[in-house]
Each structure stands twice: as structure tokens, then as C-alpha cells.
C-alpha atoms as a PDB file:
ATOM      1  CA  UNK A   1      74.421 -72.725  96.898  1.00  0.00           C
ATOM      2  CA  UNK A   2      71.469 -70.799  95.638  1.00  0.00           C
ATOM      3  CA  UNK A   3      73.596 -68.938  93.156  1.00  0.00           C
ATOM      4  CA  UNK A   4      73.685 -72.832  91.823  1.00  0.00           C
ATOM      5  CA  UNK A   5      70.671 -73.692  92.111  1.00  0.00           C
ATOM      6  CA  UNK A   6      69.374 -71.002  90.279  1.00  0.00           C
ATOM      7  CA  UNK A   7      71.876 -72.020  87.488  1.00  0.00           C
ATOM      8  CA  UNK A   8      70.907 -75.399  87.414  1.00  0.00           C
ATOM      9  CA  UNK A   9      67.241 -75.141  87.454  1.00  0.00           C
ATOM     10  CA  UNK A  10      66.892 -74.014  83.674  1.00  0.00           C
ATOM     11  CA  UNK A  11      69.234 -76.639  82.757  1.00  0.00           C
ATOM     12  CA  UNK A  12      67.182 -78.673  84.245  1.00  0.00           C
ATOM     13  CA  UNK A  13      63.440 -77.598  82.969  1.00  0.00           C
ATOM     14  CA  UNK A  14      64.844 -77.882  79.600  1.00  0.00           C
ATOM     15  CA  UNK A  15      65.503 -81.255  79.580  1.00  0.00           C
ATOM     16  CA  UNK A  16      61.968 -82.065  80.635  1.00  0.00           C
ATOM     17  CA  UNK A  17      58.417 -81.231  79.455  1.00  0.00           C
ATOM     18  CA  UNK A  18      55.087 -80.944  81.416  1.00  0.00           C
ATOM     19  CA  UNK A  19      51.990 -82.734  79.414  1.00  0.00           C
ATOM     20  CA  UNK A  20      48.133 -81.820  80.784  1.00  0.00           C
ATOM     21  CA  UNK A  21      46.549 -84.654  79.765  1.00  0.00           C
ATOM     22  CA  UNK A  22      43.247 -86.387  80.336  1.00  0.00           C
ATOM     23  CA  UNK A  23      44.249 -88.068  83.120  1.00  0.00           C
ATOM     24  CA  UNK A  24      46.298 -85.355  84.987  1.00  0.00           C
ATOM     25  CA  UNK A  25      49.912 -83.434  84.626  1.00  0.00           C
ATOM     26  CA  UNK A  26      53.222 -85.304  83.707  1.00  0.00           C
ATOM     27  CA  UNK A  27      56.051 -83.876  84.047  1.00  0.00           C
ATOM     28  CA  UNK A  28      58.413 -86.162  80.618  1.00  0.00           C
ATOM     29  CA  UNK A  29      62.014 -86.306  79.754  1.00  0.00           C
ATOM     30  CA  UNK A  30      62.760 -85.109  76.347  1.00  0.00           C
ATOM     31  CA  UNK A  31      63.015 -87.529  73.458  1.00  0.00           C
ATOM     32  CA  UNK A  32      62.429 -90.440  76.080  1.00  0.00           C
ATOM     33  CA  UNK A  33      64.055 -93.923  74.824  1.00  0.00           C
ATOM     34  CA  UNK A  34      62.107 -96.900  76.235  1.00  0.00           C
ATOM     35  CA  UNK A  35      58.410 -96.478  75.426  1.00  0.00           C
ATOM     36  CA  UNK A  36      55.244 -98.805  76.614  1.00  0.00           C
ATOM     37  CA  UNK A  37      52.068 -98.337  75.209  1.00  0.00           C
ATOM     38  CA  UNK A  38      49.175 -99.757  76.824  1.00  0.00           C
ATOM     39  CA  UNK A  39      46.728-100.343  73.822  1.00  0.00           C
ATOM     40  CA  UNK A  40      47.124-100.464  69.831  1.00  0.00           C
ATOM     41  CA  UNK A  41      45.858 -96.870  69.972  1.00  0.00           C
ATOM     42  CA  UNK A  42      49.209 -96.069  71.614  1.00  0.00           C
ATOM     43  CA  UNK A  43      51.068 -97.717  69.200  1.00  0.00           C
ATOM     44  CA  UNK A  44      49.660 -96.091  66.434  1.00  0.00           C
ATOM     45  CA  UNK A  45      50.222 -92.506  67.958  1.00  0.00           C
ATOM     46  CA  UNK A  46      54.025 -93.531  68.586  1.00  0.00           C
ATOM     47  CA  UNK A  47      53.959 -95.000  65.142  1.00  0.00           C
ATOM     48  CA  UNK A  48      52.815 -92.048  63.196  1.00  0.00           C
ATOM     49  CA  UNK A  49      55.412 -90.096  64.296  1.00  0.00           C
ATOM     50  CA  UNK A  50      58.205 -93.011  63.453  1.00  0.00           C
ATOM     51  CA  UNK A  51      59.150 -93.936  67.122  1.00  0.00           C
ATOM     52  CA  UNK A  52      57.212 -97.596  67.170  1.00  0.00           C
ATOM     53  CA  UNK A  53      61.041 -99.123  67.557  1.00  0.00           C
ATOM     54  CA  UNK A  54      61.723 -97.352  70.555  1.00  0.00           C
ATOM     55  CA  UNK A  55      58.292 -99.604  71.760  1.00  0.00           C
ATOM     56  CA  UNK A  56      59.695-102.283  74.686  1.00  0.00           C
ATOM     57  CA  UNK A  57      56.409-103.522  76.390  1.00  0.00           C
ATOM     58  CA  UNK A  58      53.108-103.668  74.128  1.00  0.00           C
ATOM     59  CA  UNK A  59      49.531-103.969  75.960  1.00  0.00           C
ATOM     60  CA  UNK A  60      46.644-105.900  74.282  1.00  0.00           C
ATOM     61  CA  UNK A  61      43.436-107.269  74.628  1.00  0.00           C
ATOM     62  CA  UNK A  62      43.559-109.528  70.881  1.00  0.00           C
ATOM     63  CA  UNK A  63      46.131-112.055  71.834  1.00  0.00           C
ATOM     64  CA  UNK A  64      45.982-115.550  72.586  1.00  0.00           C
ATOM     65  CA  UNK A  65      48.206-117.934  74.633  1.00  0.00           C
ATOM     66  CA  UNK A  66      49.438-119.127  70.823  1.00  0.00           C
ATOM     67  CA  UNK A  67      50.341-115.663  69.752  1.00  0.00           C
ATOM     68  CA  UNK A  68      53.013-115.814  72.886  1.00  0.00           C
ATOM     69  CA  UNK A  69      56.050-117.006  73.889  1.00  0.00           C
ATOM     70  CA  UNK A  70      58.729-116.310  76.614  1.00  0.00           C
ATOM     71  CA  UNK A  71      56.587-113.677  77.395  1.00  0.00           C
ATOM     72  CA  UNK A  72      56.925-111.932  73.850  1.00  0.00           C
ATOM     73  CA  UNK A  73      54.554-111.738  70.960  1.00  0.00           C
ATOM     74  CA  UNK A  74      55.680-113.984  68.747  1.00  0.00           C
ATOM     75  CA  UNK A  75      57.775-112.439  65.477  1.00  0.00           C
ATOM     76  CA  UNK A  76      54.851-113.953  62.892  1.00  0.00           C
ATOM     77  CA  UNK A  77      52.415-112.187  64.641  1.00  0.00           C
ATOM     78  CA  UNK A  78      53.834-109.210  64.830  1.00  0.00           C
ATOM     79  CA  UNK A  79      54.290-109.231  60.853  1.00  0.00           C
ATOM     80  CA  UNK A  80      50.300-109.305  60.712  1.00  0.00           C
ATOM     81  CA  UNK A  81      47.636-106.565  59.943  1.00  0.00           C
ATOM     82  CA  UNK A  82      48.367-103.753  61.581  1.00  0.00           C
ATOM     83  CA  UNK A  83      51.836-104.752  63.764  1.00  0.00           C
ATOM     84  CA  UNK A  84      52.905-105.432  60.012  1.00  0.00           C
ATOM     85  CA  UNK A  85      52.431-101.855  58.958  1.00  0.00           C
ATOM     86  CA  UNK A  86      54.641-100.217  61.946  1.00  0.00           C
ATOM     87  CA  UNK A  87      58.306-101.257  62.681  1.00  0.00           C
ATOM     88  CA  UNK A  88      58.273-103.356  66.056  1.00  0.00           C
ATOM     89  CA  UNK A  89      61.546-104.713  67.626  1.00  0.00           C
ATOM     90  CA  UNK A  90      59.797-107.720  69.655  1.00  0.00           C
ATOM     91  CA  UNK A  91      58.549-106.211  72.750  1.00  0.00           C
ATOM     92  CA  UNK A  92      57.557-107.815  76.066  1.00  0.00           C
ATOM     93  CA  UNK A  93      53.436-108.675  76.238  1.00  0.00           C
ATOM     94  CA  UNK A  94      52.421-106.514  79.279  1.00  0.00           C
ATOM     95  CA  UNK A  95      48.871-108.052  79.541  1.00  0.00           C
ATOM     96  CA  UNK A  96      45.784-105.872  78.529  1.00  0.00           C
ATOM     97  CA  UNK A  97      44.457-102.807  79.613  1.00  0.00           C
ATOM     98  CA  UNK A  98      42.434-104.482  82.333  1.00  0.00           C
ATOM     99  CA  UNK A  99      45.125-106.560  84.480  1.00  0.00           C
ATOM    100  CA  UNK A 100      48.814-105.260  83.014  1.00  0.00           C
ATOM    101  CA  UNK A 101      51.795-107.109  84.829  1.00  0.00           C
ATOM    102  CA  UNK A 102      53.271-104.437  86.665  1.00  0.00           C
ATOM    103  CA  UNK A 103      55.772-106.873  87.815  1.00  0.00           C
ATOM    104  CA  UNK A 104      56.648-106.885  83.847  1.00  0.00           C
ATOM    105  CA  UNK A 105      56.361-103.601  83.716  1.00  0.00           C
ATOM    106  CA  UNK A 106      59.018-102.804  86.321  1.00  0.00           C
ATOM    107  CA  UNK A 107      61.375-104.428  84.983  1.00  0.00           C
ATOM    108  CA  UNK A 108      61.050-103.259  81.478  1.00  0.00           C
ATOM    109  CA  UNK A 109      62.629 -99.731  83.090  1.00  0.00           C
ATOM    110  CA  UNK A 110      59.985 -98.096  80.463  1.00  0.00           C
ATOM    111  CA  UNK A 111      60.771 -93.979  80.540  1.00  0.00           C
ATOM    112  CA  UNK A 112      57.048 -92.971  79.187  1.00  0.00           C
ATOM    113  CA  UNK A 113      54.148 -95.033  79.380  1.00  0.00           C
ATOM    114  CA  UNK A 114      51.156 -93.672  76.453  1.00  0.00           C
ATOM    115  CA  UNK A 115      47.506 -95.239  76.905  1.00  0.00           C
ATOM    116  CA  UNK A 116      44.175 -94.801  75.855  1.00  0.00           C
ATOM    117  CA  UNK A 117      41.651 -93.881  78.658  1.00  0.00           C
ATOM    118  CA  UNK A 118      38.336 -93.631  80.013  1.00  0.00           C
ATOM    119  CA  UNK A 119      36.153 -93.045  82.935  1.00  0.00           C
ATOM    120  CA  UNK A 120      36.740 -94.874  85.620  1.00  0.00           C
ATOM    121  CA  UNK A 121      39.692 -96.747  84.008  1.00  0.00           C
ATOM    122  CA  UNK A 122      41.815 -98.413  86.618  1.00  0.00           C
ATOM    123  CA  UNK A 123      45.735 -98.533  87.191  1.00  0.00           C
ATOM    124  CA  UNK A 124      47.063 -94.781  86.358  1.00  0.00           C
ATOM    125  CA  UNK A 125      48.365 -94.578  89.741  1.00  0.00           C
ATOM    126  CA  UNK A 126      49.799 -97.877  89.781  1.00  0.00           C
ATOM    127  CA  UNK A 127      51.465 -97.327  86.439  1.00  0.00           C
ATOM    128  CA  UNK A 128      52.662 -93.697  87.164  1.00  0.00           C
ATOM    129  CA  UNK A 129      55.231 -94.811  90.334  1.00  0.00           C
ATOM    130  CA  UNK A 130      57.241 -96.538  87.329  1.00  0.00           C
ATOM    131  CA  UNK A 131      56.993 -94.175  84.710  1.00  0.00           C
ATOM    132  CA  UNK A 132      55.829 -90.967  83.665  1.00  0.00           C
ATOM    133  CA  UNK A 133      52.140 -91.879  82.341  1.00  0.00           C
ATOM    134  CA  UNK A 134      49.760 -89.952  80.387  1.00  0.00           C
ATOM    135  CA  UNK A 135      46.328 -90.913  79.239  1.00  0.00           C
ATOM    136  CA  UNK A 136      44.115 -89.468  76.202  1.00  0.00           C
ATOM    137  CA  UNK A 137      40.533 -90.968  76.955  1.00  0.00           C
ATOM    138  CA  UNK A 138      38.677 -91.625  73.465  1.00  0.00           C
ATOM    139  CA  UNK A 139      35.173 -90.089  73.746  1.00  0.00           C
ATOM    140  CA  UNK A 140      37.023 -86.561  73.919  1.00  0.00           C
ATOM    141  CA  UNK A 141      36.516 -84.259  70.901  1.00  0.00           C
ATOM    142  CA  UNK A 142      39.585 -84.771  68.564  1.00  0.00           C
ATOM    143  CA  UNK A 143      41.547 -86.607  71.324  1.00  0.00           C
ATOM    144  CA  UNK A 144      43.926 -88.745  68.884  1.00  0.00           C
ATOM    145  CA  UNK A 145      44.765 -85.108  67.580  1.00  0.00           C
ATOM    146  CA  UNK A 146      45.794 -84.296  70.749  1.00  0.00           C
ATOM    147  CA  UNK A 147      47.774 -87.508  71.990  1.00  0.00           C
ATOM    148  CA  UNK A 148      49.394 -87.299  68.976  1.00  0.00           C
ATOM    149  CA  UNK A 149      50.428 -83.106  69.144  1.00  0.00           C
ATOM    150  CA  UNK A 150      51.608 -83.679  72.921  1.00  0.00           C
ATOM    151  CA  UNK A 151      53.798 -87.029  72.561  1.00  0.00           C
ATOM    152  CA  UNK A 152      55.126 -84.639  69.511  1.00  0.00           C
ATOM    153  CA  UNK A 153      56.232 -81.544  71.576  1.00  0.00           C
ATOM    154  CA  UNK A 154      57.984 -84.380  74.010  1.00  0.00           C
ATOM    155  CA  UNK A 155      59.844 -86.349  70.852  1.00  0.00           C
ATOM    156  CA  UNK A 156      60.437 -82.959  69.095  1.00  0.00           C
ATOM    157  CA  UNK A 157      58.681 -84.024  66.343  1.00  0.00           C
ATOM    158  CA  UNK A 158      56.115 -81.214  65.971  1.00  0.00           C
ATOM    159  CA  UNK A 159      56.551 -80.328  62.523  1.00  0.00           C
ATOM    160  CA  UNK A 160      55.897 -84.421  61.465  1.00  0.00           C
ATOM    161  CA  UNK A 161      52.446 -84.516  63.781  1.00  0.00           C
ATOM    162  CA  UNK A 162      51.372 -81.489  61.685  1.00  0.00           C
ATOM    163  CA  UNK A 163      52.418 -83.337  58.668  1.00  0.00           C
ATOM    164  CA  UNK A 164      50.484 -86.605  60.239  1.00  0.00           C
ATOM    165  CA  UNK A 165      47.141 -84.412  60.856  1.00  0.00           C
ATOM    166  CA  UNK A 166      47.008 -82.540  57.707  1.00  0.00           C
ATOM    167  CA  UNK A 167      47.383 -85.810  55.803  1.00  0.00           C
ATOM    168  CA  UNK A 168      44.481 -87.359  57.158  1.00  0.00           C
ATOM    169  CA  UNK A 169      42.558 -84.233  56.210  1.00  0.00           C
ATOM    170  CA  UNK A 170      43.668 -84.287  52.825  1.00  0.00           C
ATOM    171  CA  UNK A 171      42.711 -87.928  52.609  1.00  0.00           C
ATOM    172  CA  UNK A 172      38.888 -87.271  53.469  1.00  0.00           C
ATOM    173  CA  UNK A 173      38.988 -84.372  51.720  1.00  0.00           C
ATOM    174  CA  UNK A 174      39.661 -85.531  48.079  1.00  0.00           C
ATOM    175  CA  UNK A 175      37.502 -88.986  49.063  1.00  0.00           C
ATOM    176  CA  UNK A 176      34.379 -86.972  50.341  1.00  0.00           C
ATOM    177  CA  UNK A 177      34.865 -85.214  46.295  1.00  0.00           C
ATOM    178  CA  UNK A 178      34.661 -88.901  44.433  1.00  0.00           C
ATOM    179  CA  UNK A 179      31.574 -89.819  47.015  1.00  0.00           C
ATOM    180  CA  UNK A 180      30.156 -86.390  46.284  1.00  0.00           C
ATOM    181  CA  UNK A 181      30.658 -87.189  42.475  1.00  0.00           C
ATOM    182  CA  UNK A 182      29.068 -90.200  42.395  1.00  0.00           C
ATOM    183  CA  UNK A 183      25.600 -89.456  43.671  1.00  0.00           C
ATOM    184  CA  UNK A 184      26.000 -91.166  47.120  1.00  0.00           C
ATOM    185  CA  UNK A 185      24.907 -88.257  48.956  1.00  0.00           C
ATOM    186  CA  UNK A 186      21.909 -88.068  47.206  1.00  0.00           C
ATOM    187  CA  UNK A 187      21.219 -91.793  47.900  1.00  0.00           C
ATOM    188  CA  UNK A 188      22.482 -92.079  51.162  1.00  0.00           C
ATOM    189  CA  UNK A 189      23.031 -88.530  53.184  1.00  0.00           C
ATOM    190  CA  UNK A 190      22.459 -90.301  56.167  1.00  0.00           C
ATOM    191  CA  UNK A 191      24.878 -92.911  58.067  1.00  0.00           C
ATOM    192  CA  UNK A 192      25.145 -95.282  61.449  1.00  0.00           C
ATOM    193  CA  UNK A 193      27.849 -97.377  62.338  1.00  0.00           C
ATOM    194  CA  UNK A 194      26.831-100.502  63.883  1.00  0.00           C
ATOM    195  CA  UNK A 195      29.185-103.021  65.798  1.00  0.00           C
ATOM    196  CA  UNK A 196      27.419-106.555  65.656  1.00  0.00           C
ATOM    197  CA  UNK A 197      28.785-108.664  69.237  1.00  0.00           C
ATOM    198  CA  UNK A 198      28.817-112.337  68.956  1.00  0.00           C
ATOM    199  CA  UNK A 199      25.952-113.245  70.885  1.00  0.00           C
ATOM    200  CA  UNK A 200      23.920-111.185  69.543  1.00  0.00           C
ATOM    201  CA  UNK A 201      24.306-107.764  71.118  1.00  0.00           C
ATOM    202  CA  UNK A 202      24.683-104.695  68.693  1.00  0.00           C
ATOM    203  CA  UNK A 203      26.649-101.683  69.324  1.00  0.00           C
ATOM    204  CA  UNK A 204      25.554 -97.894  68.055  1.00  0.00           C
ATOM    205  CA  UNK A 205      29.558 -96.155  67.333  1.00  0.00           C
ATOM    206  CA  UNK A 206      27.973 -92.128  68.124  1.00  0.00           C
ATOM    207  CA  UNK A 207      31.348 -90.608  68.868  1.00  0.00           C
ATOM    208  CA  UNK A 208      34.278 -92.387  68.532  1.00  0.00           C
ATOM    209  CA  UNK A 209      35.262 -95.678  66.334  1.00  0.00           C
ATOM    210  CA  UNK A 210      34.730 -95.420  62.350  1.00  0.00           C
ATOM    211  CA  UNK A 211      31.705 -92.277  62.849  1.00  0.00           C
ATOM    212  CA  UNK A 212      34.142 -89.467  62.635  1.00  0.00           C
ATOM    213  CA  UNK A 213      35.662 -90.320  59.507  1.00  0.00           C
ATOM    214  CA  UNK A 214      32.250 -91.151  57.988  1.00  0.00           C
ATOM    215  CA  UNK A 215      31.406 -87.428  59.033  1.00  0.00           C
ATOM    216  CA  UNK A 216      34.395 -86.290  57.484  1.00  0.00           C
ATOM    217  CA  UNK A 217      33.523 -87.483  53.982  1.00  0.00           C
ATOM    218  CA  UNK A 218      30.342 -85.772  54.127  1.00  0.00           C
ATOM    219  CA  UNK A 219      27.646 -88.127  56.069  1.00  0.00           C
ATOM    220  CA  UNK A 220      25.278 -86.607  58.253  1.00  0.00           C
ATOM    221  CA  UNK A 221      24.120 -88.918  61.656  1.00  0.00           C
ATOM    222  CA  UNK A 222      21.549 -91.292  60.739  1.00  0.00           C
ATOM    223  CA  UNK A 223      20.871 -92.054  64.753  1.00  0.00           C
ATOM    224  CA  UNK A 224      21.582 -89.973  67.601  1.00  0.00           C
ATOM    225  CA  UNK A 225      21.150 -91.772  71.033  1.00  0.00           C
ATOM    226  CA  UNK A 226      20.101 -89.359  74.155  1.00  0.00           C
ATOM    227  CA  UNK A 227      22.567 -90.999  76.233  1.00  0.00           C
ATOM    228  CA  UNK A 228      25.968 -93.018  75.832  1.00  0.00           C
ATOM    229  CA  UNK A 229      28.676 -95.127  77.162  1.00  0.00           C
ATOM    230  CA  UNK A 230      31.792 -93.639  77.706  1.00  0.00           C
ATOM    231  CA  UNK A 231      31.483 -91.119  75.434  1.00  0.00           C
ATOM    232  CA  UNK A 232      31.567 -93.936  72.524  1.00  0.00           C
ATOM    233  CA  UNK A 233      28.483 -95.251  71.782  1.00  0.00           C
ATOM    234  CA  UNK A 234      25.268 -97.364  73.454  1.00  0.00           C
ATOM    235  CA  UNK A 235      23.925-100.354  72.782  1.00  0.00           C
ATOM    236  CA  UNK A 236      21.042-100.190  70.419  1.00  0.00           C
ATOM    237  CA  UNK A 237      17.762-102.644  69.707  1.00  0.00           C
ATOM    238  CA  UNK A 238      16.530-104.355  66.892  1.00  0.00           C
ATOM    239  CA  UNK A 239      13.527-101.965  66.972  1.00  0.00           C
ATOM    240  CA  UNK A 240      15.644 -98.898  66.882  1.00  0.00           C
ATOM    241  CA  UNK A 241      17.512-100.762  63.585  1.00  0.00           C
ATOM    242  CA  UNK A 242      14.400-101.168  62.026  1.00  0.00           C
ATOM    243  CA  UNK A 243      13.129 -97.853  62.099  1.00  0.00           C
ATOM    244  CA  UNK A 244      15.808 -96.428  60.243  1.00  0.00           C
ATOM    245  CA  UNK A 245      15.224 -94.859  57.150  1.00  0.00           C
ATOM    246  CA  UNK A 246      16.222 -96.283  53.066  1.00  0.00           C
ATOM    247  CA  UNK A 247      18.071 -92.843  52.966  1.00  0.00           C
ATOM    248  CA  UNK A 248      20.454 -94.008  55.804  1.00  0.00           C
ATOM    249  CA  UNK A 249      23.366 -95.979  54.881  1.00  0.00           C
ATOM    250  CA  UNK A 250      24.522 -99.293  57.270  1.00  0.00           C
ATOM    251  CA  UNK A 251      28.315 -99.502  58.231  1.00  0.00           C
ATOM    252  CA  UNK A 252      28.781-102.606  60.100  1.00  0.00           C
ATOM    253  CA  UNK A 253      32.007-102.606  61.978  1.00  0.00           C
ATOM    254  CA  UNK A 254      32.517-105.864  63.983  1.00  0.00           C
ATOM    255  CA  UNK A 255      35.071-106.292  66.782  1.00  0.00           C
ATOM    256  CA  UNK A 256      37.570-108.045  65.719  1.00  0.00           C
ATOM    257  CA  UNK A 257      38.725-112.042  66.946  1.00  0.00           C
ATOM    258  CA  UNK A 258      36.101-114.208  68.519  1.00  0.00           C
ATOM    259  CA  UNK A 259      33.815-111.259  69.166  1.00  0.00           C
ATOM    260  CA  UNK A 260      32.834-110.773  65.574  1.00  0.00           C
ATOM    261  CA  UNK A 261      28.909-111.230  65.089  1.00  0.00           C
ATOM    262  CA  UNK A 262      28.511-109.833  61.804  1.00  0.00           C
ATOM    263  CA  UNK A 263      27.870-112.551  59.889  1.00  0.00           C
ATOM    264  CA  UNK A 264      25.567-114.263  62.629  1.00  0.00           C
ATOM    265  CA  UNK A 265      24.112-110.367  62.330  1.00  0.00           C
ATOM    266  CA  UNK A 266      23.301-110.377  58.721  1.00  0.00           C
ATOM    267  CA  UNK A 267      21.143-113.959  58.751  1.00  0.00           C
ATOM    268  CA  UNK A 268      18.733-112.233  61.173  1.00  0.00           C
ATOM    269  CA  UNK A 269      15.491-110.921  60.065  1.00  0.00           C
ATOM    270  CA  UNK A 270      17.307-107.468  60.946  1.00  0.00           C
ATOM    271  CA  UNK A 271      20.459-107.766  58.987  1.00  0.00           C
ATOM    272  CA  UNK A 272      18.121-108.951  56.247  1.00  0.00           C
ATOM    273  CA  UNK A 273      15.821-105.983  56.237  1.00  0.00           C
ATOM    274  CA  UNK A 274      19.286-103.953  56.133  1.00  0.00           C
ATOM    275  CA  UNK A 275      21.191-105.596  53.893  1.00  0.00           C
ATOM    276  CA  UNK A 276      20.566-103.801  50.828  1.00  0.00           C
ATOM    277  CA  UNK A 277      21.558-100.465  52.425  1.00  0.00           C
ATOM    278  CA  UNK A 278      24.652-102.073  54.822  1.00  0.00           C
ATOM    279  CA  UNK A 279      28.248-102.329  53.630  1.00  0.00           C
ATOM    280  CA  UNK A 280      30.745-104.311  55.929  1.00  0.00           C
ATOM    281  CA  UNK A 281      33.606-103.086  57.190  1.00  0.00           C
ATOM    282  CA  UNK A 282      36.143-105.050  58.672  1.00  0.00           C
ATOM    283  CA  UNK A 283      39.202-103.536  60.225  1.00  0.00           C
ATOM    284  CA  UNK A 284      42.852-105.251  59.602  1.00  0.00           C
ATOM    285  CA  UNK A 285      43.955-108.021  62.421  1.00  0.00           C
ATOM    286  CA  UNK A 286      44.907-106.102  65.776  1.00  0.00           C
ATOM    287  CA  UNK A 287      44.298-102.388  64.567  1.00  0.00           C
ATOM    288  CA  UNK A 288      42.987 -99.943  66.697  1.00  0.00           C
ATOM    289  CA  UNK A 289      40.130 -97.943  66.659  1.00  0.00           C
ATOM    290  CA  UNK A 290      40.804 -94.579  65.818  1.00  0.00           C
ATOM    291  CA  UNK A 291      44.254 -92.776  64.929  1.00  0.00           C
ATOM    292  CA  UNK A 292      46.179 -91.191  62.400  1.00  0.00           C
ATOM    293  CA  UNK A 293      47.039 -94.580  60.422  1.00  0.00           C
ATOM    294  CA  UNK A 294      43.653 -96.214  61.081  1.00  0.00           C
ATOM    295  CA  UNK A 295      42.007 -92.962  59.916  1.00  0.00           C
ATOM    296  CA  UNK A 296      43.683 -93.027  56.577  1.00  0.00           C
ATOM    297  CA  UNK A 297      43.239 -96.585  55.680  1.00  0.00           C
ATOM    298  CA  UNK A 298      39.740 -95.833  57.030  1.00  0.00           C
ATOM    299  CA  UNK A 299      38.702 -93.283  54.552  1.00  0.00           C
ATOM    300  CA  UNK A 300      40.339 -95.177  51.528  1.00  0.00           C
ATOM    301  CA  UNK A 301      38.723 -98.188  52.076  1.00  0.00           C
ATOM    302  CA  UNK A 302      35.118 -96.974  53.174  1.00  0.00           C
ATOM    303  CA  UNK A 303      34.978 -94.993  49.757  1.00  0.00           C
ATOM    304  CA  UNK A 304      35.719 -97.629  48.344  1.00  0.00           C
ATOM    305  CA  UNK A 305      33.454-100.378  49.795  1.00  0.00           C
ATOM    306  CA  UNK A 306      30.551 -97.337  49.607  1.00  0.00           C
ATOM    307  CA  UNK A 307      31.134 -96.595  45.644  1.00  0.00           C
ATOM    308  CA  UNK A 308      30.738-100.046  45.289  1.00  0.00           C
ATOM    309  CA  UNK A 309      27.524-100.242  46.937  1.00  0.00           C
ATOM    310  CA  UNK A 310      25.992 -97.039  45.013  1.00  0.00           C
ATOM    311  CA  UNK A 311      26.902 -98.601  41.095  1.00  0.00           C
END
């Protein structure tokens, strides 16, 4: 018996692989089959590295009880923004981030379950007693790089990840060159990223969410909070926005849906005294924040919109 035991244990470890991720150590089948993701951020990771089809439960905060139905997200919607630019095969709605159905869940038979995480985020346990679960939380330093390197070494995919990461480099690289070219440094070597709520709350992005690929075309940090949320950002004051400098450019970045304020933003007597150094940015319908694929489009369009602005 121990003779095979010791013969099967190999076997056995090399079928599996052990990920350290943010919110513990998972031990993964190889190449698993029947994926949930538990946020768009998931899907673009799994996306990226061509396995979106294998997606059978999809979690979201953007949908409404329209966008729905049998407990799927409709086909129509899933041809929109950014569902439209990864291959989907119609999977279950598992509820958002906040309140998933685990009931759903089960029953799905998922074999990996990818999220994006944070402090104090709730469910990993819950989650984790029906499927291997592993969490990247998003105010870590280069922590799509690293959900996306670790879901590779499980798929076998290393070599495409590599591919994925370089790509996005390349992308900011020869962008950062045309900005550079046209003088917008010398206008604007400064930049914030400012998420106007409906309601009237704004959000300063310090971290995570549009400011690293700014930095990666060359921007320096036009405002830098002493303390943050979450490792993304912190709400900032009208004060604070109109202290900042001509020499700093304005990316607004509204949430998407019903929680975009930009335009209520830019009829204040703030957006006003901003507007001639602000360019808006909004993201496609359901996209994520951050990610390979978000990064790219990201870059492109945001040199873009800013060569605009400096003619």
C-alpha cells in the first residue's frame, strides 16, 4: 500500500496546481472546464487568454431586471460593449459581488471560481466549499499582471499571458511617443483622474482605475491624497479640485449606468472652472476597470481624446 501511494502521489500533484493568491492558497485542477467569474474584471483575465467560452456563471453589478431572463443575461446584451468584444456562450447571472446566489452557484458545478477582491470583501469562504476560489484584490501593485500570470500557469497558457502583458506595454509605449511628440507634456505634465457620482459626490482614482495607464504614457500625479480607500482612491472636495494647477490635465471617468454624474459635474461652477483643461472619458457599456483588454483600449483612446484637446 505505501509502495502505491507513493506511486500515485506524483500522478496526482501533476494534475493539480497550488495558486498563492490575495486571498489565501488554492490548490486548482489543470486546464479546469467550467469557469465562474465573479466580476467583469474576471472575465477579462479569462478572456485575454481565450478561455471566456469555458465562462458558465457571470457576476455583475450593471444589470437590470430587463437585461435578464430565465436567469440568463439576455443574448442582445451580451453582444454589447465589452461582452461584445469576448466570446460568451450565455451563462447563468450569479448576482453581484455583494449577494451572489450560491444556490445558483451550486448547481452550476463551476471547477474554478476567479474574482476581484478587497479588504474586508465578504463570501470567499462561502464560495470556496463549491469550488476552488482565488481572489486578486485591485489596490495591489500590478495585480491584473498577476491574476492574469497565475490563471495562466493553471490553463497552460503561459507563453499567451506573456504575449497579453508585453502587448499592453507596447501599446503605451509607442502612444506615450505621439503624446511626447505633440507637446502635451509640456502643456500638461501633470494628471488626476476624477470619477463624478450622480449626486454629486466626486471620486479621486490614486491607484487603481484609468491612473496607471495615464502614468504609463508619461503623466506625472497631479494629486496625491495622504490616505485612501481600499487601496483605490478617496473621495475628494470641490476645494481640493479647485486648487489644482492649469499645468494639470482633468480625466473624468464616470461610473458607468445610472451612476454617471459627469455631465451634472461639468454644469457646476467646478466642472466649469475645469473644463478647459478636462477631457471625458467614458468607458464601453459593462467593461471593467482595469485589465489587459481595458488597458489597451484605454491607452488608444485616451491619446486620442488628449491629442485632441492639445491642437
Amino acid at each position: 500500500m505505501t509502495l502505491l501511494l507513493a506511486f500515485l502521489l506524483p500522478s496526482a500533484s501533476a494534475q493539480t496546481i497550488t495558486i498563492k493568491h490575495d486571498e489565501g492558497t488554492t490548490t486548482v485542477k489543470k486546464d479546469p472546464r467550467r469557469l465562474v467569474v465573479m466580476d467583469e474584471e474576471a472575465l477579462g483575465w479569462l478572456a485575454a487568454l481565450g478561455l471566456s467560452e469555458r465562462v458558465v456563471g457571470l457576476g455583475s453589478t450593471y444589470f437590470s431586471p430587463s437585461d435578464l431572463t430565465g436567469g440568463k443575461i439576455k443574448p442582445e446584451v451580451l453582444r454589447n460593449g465589452f461582452y461584445g468584444r469576448v466570446k460568451l456562450n450565455q451563462p447563468a447571472y450569479i448576482g453581484d459581488w455583494q449577494a451572489p446566489n450560491l444556490e445558483t452557484l451550486l448547481a452550476l458545478k463551476p471547477d474554478l471560481i476567479v474574482r476581484l477582491t478587497w479588504q474586508g470583501n465578504q463570501n470567499y469562504d462561502k464560495l470556496s466549499r463549491i469550488a476552488p476560489t482565488v481572489g486578486y484584490q485591485e489596490g495591489a501593485a500590478g495585480f491584473w499582471q498577476k491574476g492574469l500570470r497565475d490563471l495562466a500557469r493553471v490553463f497552460g497558457r503561459q507563453v499567451q499571458a506573456e504575449r497579453v502583458i508585453k502587448q499592453v506595454a507596447d501599446v503605451n509605449r509607442a502612444n506615450a511617443r505621439k503624446l511626447l511628440a505633440a507637446g502635451v507634456f509640456r502643456k500638461y505634465p501633470k494628471v488626476v483622474v476624477v470619477a463624478p457620482f450622480a449626486g454629486g459626490s466626486n471620486w479621486l482614482y490614486t491607484d487603481v482605475r484609468l491612473i496607471p495607464d495615464l502614468r504609463a504614457l508619461g503623466f506625472k500625479d497631479g494629486l496625491k491624497p495622504k490616505e485612501t480607500t481600499l487601496g483605490v482612491g478617496s473621495a475628494i472636495s470641490d476645494e481640493a479640485l479647485l486648487g489644482l494647477d492649469r499645468q494639470t490635465l482633468v480625466v473624468l471617468f464616470p461610473p458607468g449606468g445610472k451612476y454617471n454624474g459627469a455631465d451634472a459635474f461639468l454644469k457646476t461652477p467646478v466642472g466649469q472652472r475645469l473644463k478647459d483643461q478636462s477631457v471625458l472619458y467614458v468607458p464601453e457599456a459593462f467593461s471593467p476597470y482595469s485589465g489587459p483588454l481595458v488597458s489597451q483600449r484605454n491607452s488608444n483612446d485616451l491619446t486620442r481624446l488628449i491629442l485632441e484637446k492639445v491642437k
